[in-house]
N, C-alpha and C. Protein backbone atom coordinates (compact mmCIF):
# COMPACT_ATOMS: atom_id res chain seq x y z
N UNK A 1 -185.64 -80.99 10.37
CA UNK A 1 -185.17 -79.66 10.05
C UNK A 1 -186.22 -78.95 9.21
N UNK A 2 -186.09 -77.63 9.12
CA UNK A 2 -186.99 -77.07 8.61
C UNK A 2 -187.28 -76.88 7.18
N UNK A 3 -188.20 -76.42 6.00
CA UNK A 3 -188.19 -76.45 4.92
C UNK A 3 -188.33 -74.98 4.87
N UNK A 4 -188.75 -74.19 3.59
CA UNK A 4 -189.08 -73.40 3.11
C UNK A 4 -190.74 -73.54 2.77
N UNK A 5 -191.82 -72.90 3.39
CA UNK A 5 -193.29 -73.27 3.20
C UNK A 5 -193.41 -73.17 1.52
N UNK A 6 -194.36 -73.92 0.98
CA UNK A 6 -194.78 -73.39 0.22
C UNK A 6 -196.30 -72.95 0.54
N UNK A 7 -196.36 -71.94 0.59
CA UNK A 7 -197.67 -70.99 1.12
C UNK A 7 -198.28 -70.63 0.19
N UNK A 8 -199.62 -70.79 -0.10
CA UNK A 8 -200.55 -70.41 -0.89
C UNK A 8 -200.56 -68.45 -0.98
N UNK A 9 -201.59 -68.06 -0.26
CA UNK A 9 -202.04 -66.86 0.41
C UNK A 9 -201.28 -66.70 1.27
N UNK A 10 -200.79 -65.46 1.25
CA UNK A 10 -199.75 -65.27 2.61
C UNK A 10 -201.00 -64.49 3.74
N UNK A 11 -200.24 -65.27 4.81
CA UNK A 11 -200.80 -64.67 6.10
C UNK A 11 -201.13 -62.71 6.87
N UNK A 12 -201.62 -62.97 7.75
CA UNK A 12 -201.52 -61.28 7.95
C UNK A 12 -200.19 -60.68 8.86
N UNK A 13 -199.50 -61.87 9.38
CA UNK A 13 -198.67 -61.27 9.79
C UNK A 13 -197.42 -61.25 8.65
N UNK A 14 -197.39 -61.96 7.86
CA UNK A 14 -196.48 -61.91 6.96
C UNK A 14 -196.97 -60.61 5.87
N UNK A 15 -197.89 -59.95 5.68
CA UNK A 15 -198.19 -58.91 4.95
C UNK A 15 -197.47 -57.85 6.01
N UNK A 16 -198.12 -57.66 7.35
CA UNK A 16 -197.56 -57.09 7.88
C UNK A 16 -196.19 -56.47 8.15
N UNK A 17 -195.50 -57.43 7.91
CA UNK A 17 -193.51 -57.57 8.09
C UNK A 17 -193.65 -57.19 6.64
N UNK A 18 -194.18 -57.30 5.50
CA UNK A 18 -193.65 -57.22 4.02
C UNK A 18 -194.23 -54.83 4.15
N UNK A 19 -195.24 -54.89 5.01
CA UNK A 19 -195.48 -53.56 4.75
C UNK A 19 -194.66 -52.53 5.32
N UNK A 20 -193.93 -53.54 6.27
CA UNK A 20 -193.15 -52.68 6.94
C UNK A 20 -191.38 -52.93 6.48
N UNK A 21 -191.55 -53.76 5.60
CA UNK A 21 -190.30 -53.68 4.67
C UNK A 21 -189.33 -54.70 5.30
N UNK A 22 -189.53 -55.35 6.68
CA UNK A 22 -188.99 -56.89 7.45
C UNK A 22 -189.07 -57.73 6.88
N UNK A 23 -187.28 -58.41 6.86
CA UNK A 23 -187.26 -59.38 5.59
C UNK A 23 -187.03 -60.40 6.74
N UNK A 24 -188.29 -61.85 6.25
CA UNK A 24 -188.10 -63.16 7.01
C UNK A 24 -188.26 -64.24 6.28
N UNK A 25 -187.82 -65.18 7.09
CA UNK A 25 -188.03 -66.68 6.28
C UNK A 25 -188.73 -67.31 6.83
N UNK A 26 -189.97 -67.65 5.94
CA UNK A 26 -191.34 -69.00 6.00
C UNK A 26 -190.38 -70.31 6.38
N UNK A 27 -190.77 -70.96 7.77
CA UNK A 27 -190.38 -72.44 7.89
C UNK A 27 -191.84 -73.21 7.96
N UNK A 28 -191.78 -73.90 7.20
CA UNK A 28 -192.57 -75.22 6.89
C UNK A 28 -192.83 -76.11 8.53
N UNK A 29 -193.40 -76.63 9.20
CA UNK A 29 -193.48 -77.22 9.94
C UNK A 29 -193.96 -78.43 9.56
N UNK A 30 -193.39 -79.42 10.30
CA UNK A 30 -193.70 -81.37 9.12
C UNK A 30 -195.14 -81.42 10.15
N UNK A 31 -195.78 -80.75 11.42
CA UNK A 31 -197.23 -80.83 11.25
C UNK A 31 -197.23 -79.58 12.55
N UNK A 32 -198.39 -79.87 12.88
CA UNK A 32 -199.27 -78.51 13.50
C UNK A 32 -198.81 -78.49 14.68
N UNK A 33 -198.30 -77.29 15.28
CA UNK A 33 -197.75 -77.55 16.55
C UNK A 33 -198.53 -76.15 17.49
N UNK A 34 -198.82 -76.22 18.55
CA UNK A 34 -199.22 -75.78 19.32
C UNK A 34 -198.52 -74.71 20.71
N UNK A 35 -197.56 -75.46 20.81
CA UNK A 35 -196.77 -74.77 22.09
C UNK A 35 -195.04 -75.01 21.61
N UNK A 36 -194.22 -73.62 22.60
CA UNK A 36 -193.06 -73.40 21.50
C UNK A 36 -192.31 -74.63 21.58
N UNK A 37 -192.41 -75.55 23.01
CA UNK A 37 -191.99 -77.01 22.38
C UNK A 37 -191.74 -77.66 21.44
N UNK A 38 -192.69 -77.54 20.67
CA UNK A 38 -193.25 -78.74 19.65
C UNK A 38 -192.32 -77.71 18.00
N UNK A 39 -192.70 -76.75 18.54
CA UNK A 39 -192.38 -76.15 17.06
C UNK A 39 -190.41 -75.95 17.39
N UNK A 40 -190.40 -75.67 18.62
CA UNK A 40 -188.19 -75.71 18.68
C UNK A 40 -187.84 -77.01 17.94
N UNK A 41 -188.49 -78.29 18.69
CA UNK A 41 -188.13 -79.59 18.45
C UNK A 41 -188.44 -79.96 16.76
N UNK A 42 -189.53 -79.51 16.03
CA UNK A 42 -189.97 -79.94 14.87
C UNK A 42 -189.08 -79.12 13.68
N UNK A 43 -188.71 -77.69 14.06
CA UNK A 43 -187.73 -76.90 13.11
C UNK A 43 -185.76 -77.10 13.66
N UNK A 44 -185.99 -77.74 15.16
CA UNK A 44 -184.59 -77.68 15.19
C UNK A 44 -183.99 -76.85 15.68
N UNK A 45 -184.75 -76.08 16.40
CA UNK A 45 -184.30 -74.90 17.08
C UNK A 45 -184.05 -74.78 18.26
N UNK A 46 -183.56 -73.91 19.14
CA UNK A 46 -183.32 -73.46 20.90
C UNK A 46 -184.60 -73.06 21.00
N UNK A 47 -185.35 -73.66 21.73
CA UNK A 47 -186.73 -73.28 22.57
C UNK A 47 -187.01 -71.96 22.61
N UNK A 48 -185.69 -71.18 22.99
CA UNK A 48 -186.14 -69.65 23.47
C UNK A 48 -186.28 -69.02 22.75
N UNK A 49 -185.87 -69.31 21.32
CA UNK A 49 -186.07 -68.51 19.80
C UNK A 49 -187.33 -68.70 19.38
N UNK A 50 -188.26 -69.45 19.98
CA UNK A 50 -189.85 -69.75 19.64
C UNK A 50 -190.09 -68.36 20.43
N UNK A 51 -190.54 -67.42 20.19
CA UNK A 51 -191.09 -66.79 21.09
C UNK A 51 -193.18 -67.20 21.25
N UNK A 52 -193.17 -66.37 22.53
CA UNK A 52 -194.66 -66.68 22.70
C UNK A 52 -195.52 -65.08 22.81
N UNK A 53 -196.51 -65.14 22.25
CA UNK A 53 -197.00 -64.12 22.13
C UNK A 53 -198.33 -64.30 23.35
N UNK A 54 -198.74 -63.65 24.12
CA UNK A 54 -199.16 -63.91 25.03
C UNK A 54 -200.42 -62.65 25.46
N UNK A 55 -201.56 -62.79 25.43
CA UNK A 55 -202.71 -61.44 25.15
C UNK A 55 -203.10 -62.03 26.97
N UNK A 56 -202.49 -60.52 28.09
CA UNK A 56 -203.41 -60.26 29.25
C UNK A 56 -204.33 -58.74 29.11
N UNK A 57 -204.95 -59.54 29.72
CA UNK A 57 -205.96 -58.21 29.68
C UNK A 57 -206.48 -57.81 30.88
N UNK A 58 -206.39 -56.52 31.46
CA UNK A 58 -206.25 -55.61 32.42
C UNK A 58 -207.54 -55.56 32.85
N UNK A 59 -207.47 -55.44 34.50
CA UNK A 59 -208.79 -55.34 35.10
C UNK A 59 -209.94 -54.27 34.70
N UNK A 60 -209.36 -53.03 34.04
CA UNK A 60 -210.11 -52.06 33.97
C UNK A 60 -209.65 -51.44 32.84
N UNK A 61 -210.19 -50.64 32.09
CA UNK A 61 -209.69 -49.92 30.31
C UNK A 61 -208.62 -48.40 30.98
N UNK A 62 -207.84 -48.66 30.31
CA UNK A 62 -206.78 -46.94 30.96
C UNK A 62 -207.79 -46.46 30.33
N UNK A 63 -207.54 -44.98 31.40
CA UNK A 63 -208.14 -43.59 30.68
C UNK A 63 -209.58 -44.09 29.57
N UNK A 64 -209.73 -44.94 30.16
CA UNK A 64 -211.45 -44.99 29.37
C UNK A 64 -211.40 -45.16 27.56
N UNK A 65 -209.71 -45.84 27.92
CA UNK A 65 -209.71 -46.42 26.42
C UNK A 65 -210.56 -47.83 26.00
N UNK A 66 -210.66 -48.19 24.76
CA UNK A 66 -211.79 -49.04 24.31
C UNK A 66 -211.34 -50.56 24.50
N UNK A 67 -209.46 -50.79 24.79
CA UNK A 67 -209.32 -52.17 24.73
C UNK A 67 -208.36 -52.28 26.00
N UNK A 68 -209.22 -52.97 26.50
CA UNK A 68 -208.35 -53.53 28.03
C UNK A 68 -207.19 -54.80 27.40
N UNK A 69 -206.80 -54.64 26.55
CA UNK A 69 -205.91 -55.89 26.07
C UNK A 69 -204.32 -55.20 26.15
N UNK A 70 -203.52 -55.97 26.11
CA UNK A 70 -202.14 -55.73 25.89
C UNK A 70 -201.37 -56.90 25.46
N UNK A 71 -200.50 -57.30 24.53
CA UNK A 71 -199.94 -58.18 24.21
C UNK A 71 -198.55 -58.44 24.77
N UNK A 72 -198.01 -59.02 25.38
CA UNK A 72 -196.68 -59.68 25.83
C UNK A 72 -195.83 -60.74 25.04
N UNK A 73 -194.69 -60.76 24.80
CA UNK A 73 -193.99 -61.49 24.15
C UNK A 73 -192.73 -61.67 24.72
N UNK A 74 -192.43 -62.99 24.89
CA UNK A 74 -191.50 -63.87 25.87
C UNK A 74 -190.99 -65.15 25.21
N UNK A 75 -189.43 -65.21 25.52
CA UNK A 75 -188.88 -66.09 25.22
C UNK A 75 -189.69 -67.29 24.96
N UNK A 76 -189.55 -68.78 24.52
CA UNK A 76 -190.36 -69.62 24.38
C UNK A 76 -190.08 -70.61 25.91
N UNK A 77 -188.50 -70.14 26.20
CA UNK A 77 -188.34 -71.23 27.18
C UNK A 77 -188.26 -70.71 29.02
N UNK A 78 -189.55 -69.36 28.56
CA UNK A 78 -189.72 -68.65 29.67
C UNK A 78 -190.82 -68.80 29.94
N UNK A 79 -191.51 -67.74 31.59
CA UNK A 79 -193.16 -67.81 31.92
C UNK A 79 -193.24 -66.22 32.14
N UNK A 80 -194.43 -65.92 31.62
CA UNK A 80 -194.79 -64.98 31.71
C UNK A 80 -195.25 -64.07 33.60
N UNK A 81 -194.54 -63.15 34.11
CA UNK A 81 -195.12 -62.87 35.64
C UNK A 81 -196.08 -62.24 35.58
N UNK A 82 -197.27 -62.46 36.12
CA UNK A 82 -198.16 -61.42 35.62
C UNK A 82 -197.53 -60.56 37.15
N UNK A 83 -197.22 -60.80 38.15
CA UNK A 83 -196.52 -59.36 39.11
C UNK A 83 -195.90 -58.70 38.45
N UNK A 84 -195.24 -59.07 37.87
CA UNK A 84 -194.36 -57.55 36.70
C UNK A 84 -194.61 -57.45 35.71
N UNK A 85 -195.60 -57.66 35.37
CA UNK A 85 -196.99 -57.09 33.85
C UNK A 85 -197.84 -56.27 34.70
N UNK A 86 -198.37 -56.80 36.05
CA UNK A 86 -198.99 -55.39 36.65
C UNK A 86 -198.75 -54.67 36.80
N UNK A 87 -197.37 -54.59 37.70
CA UNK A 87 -196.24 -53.23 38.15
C UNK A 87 -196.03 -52.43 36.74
N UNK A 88 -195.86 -53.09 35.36
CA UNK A 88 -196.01 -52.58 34.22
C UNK A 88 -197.24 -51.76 34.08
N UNK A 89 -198.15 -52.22 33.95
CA UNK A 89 -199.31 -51.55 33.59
C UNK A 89 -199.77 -50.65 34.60
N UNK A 90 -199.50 -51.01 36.08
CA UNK A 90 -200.51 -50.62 37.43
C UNK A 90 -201.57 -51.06 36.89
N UNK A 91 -201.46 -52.19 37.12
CA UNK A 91 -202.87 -53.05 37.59
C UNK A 91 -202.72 -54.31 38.13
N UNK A 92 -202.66 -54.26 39.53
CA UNK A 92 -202.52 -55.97 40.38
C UNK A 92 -203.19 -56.83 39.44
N UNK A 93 -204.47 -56.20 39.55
CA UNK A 93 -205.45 -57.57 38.70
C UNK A 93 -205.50 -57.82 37.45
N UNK A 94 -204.41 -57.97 36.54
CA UNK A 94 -204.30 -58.25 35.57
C UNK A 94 -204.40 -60.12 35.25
N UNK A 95 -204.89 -60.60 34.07
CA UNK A 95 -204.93 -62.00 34.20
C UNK A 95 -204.66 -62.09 32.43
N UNK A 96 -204.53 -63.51 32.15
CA UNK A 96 -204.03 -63.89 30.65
C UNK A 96 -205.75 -63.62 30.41
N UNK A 97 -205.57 -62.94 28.91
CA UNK A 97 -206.88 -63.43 28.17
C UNK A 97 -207.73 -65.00 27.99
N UNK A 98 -208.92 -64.96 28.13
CA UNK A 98 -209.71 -66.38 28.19
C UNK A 98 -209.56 -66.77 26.28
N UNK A 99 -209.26 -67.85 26.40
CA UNK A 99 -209.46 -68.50 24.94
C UNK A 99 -210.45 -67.28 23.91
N UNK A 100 -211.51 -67.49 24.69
CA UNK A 100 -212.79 -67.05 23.21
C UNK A 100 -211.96 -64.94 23.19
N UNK A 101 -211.64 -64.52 24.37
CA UNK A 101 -210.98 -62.98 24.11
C UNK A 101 -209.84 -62.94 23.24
N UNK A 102 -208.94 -64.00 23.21
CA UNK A 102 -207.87 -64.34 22.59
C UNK A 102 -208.12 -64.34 21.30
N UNK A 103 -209.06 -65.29 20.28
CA UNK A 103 -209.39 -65.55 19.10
C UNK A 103 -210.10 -64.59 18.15
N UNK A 104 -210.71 -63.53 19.63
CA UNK A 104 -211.52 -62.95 19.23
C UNK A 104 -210.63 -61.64 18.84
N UNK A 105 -209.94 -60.74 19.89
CA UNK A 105 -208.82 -59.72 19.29
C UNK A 105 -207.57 -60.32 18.41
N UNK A 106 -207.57 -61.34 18.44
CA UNK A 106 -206.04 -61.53 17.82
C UNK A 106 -206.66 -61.71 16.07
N UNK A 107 -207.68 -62.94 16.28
CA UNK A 107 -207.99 -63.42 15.18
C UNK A 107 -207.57 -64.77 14.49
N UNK A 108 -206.38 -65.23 15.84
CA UNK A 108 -206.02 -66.11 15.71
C UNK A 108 -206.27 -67.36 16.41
N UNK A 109 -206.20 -68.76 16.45
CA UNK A 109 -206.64 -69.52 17.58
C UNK A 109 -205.47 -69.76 18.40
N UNK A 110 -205.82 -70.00 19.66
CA UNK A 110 -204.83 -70.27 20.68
C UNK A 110 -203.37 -71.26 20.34
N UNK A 111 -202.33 -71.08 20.80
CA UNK A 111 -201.38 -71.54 20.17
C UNK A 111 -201.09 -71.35 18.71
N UNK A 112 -201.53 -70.96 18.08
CA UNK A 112 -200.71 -70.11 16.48
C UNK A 112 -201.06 -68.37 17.01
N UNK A 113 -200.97 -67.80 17.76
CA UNK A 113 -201.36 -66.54 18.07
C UNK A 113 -199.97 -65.80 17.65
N UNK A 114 -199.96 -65.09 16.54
CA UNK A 114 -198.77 -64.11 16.29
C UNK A 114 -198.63 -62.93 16.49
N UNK A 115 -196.95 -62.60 16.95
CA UNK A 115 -196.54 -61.15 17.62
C UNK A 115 -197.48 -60.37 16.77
N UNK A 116 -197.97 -59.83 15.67
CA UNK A 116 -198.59 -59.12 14.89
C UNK A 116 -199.74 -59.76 14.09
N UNK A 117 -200.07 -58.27 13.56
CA UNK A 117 -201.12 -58.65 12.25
C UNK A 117 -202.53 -58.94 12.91
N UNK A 118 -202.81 -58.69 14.10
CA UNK A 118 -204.35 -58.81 14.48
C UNK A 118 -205.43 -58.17 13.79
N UNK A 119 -206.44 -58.95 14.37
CA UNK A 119 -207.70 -58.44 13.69
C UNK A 119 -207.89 -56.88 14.17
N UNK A 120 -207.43 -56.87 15.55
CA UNK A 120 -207.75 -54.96 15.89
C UNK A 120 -205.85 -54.69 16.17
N UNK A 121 -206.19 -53.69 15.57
CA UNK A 121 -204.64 -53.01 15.28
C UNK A 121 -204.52 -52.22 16.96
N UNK A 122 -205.50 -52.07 17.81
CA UNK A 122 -205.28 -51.31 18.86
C UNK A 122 -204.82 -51.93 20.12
N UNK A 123 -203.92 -53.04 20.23
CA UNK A 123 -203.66 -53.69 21.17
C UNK A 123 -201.84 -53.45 21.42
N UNK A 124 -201.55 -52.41 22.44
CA UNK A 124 -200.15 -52.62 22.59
C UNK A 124 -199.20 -53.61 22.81
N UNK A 125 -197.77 -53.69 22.63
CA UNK A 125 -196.67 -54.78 22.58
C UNK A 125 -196.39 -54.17 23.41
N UNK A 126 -195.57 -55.42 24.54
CA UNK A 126 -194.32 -55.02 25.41
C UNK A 126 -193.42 -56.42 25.10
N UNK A 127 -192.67 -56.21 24.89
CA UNK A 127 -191.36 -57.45 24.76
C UNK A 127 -190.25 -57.27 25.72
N UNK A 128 -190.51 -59.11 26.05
CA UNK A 128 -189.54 -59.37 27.25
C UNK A 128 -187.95 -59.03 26.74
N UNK A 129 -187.21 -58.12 28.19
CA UNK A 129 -185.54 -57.82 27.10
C UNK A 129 -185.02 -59.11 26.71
N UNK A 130 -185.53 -60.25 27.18
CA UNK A 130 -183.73 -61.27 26.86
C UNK A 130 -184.28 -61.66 25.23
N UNK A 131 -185.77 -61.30 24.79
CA UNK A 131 -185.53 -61.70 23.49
C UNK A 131 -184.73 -60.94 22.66
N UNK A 132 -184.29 -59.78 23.01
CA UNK A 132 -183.39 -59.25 22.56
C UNK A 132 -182.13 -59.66 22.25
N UNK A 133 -181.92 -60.48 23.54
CA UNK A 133 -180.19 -61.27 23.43
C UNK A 133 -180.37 -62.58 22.52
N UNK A 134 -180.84 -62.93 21.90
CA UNK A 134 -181.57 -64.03 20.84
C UNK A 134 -180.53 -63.64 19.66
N UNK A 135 -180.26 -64.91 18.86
CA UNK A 135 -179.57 -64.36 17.40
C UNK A 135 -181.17 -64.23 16.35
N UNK A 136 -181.97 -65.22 16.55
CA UNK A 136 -183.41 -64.88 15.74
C UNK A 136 -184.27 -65.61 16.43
N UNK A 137 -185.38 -64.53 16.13
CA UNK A 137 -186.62 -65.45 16.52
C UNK A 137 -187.74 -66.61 15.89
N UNK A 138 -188.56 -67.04 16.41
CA UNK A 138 -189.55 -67.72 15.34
C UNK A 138 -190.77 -67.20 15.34
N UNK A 139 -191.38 -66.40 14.93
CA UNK A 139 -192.93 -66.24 15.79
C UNK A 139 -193.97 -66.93 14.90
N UNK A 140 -194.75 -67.20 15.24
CA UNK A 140 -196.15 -67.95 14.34
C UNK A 140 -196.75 -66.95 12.87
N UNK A 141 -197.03 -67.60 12.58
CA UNK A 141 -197.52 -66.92 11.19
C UNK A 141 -198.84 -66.66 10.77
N UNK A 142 -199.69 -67.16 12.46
CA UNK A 142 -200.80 -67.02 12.01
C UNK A 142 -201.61 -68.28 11.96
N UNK A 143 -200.81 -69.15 11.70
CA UNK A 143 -201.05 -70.78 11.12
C UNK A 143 -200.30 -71.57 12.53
N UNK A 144 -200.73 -72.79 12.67
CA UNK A 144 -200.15 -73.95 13.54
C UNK A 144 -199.16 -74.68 12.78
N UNK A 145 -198.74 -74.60 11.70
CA UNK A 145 -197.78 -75.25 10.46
C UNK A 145 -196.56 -74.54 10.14
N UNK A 146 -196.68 -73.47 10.07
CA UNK A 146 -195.87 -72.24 9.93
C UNK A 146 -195.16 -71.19 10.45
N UNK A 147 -193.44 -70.95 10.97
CA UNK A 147 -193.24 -70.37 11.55
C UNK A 147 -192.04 -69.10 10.82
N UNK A 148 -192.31 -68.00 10.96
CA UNK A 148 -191.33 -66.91 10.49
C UNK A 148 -190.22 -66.84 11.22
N UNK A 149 -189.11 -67.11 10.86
CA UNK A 149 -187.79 -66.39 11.47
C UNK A 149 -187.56 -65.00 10.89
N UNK A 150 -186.85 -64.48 12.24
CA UNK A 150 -186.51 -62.69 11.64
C UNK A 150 -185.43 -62.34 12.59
N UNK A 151 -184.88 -61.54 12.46
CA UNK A 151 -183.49 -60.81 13.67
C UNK A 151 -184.78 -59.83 14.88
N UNK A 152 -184.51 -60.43 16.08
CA UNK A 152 -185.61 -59.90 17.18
C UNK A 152 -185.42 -58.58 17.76
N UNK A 153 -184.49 -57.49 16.51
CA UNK A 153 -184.69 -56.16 16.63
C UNK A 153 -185.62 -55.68 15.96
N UNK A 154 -185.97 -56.70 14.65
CA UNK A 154 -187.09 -56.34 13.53
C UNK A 154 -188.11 -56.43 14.03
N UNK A 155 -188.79 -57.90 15.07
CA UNK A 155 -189.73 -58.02 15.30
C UNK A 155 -190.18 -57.32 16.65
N UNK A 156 -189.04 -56.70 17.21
CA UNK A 156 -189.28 -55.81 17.92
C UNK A 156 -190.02 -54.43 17.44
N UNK A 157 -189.44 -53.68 16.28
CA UNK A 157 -189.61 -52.34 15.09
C UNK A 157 -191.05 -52.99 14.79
N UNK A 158 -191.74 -54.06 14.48
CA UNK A 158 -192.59 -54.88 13.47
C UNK A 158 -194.35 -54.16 14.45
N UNK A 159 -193.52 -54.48 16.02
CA UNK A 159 -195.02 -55.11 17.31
C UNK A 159 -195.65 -53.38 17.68
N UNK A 160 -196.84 -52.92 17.35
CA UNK A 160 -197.35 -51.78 17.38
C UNK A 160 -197.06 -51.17 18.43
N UNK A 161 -196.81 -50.17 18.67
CA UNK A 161 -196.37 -49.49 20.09
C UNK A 161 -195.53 -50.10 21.57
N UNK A 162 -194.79 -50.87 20.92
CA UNK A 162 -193.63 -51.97 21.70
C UNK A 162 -193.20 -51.17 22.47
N UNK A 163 -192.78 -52.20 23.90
CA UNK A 163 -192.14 -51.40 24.97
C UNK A 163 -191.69 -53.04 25.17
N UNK A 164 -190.19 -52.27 25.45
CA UNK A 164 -189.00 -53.66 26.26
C UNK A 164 -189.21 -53.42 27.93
N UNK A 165 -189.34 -54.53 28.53
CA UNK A 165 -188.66 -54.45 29.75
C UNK A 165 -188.47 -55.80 30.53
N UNK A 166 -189.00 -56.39 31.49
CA UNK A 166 -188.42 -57.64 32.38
C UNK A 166 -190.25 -57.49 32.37
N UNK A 167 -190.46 -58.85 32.14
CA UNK A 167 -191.86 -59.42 32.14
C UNK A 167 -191.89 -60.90 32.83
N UNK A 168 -190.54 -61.23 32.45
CA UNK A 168 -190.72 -62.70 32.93
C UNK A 168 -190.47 -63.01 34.44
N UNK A 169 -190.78 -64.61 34.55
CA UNK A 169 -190.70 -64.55 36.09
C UNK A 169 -188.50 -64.97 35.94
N UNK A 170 -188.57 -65.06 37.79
CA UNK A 170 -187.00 -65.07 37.36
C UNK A 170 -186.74 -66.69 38.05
C-alpha cells in the first residue's frame, strides 16, 4: 500500500498543480516503476487510475507552428489508437515520439513522463473521455518512485490546452 513521499525538492509537475491551486497526494512508491502495471500493483490501485501520458508527434508542424508534438493521456489499462489521434489531428502519419524526442520535450525519461510540467510549455493535451469516469487518477511526478493522486477533472483543468475525446483503441 501506499505511503505519503517524503520528498525533498518538489517536482515540476507538483509546482505546477500547487500554481494552479490542485490539491493532490504524493504516494511513495516501495521502488521505481516504469509502466502503469507496476505502479497499480505497488500502490494498490485499479490499473486504469495509473494514467499514461503518452507524447505523438505529427508528421508535419500545423500552420508552421514550432512543435510537431502533442501529448495524449489514457487510462493505464488502455492503448493508445494512433487512427483516432490522426482523425484528431488530420494527420494519417502520426507516430509515438522516439525515446531521445520524448526526454527531450517532456524533460522527463521514458516511463516517469508526467501529464504536466514539461520542459516546453508548448505542447498540447488531449485526454482520453473514460478517464473522466475514474474516481482518481495517479499520474507520475516526474520521478519513477513517485506518484500524485488527484480527482481527473483537476488533472484534466491542470493539462495545457486539453481537449477530451475517444483516443483509445476499442
Amino acid at each position: 500500500m501506499s505511503k505519503k513521499a517524503k520528498v525533498g525538492a518538489k517536482t515540476m509537475p507538483m509546482r505546477a498543480l500547487d500554481d494552479k491551486g490542485i490539491p493532490y497526494v504524493v504516494h511513495q512508491q516501495s521502488s521505481k516503476q516504469y509502466t502503469a502495471e507496476g505502479v497499480a500493483e505497488d500502490l494498490g490501485v485499479p490499473v486504469a487510475q495509473v494514467v499514461k501520458a503518452m507524447l505523438v508527434q505529427r508528421s508535419a508542424n500545423p500552420s508552421g507552428g514550432s512543435n510537431p508534438f502533442v501529448l495524449f493521456v489514457i487510462p493505464g489499462d488502455r492503448r493508445l489508437s494512433l487512427k483516432k489521434v490522426g482523425a484528431a489531428l488530420g494527420d494519417k502519419k502520426v507516430q509515438l515520439a522516439s525515446q531521445r524526442d520524448v526526454e527531450r520535450v517532456t524533460g522527463f525519461q521514458v516511463g516517469a513522463v508526467s501529464v504536466l510540467g514539461f520542459r516546453r510549455e508548448d505542447v498540447p493535451g488531449f485526454v482520453d473521455q473514460h478517464v473522466l469516469e475514474l474516481e482518481q487518477v495517479i499520474i507520475s511526478a516526474g520521478r519513477p518512485d513517485i506518484g500524485l493522486a488527484l480527482v481527473p477533472g483537476d488533472m484534466v483543468r491542470a493539462i495545457a490546452g486539453n481537449q477530451v475525446g475517444d483516443f483509445c483503441e476499442d
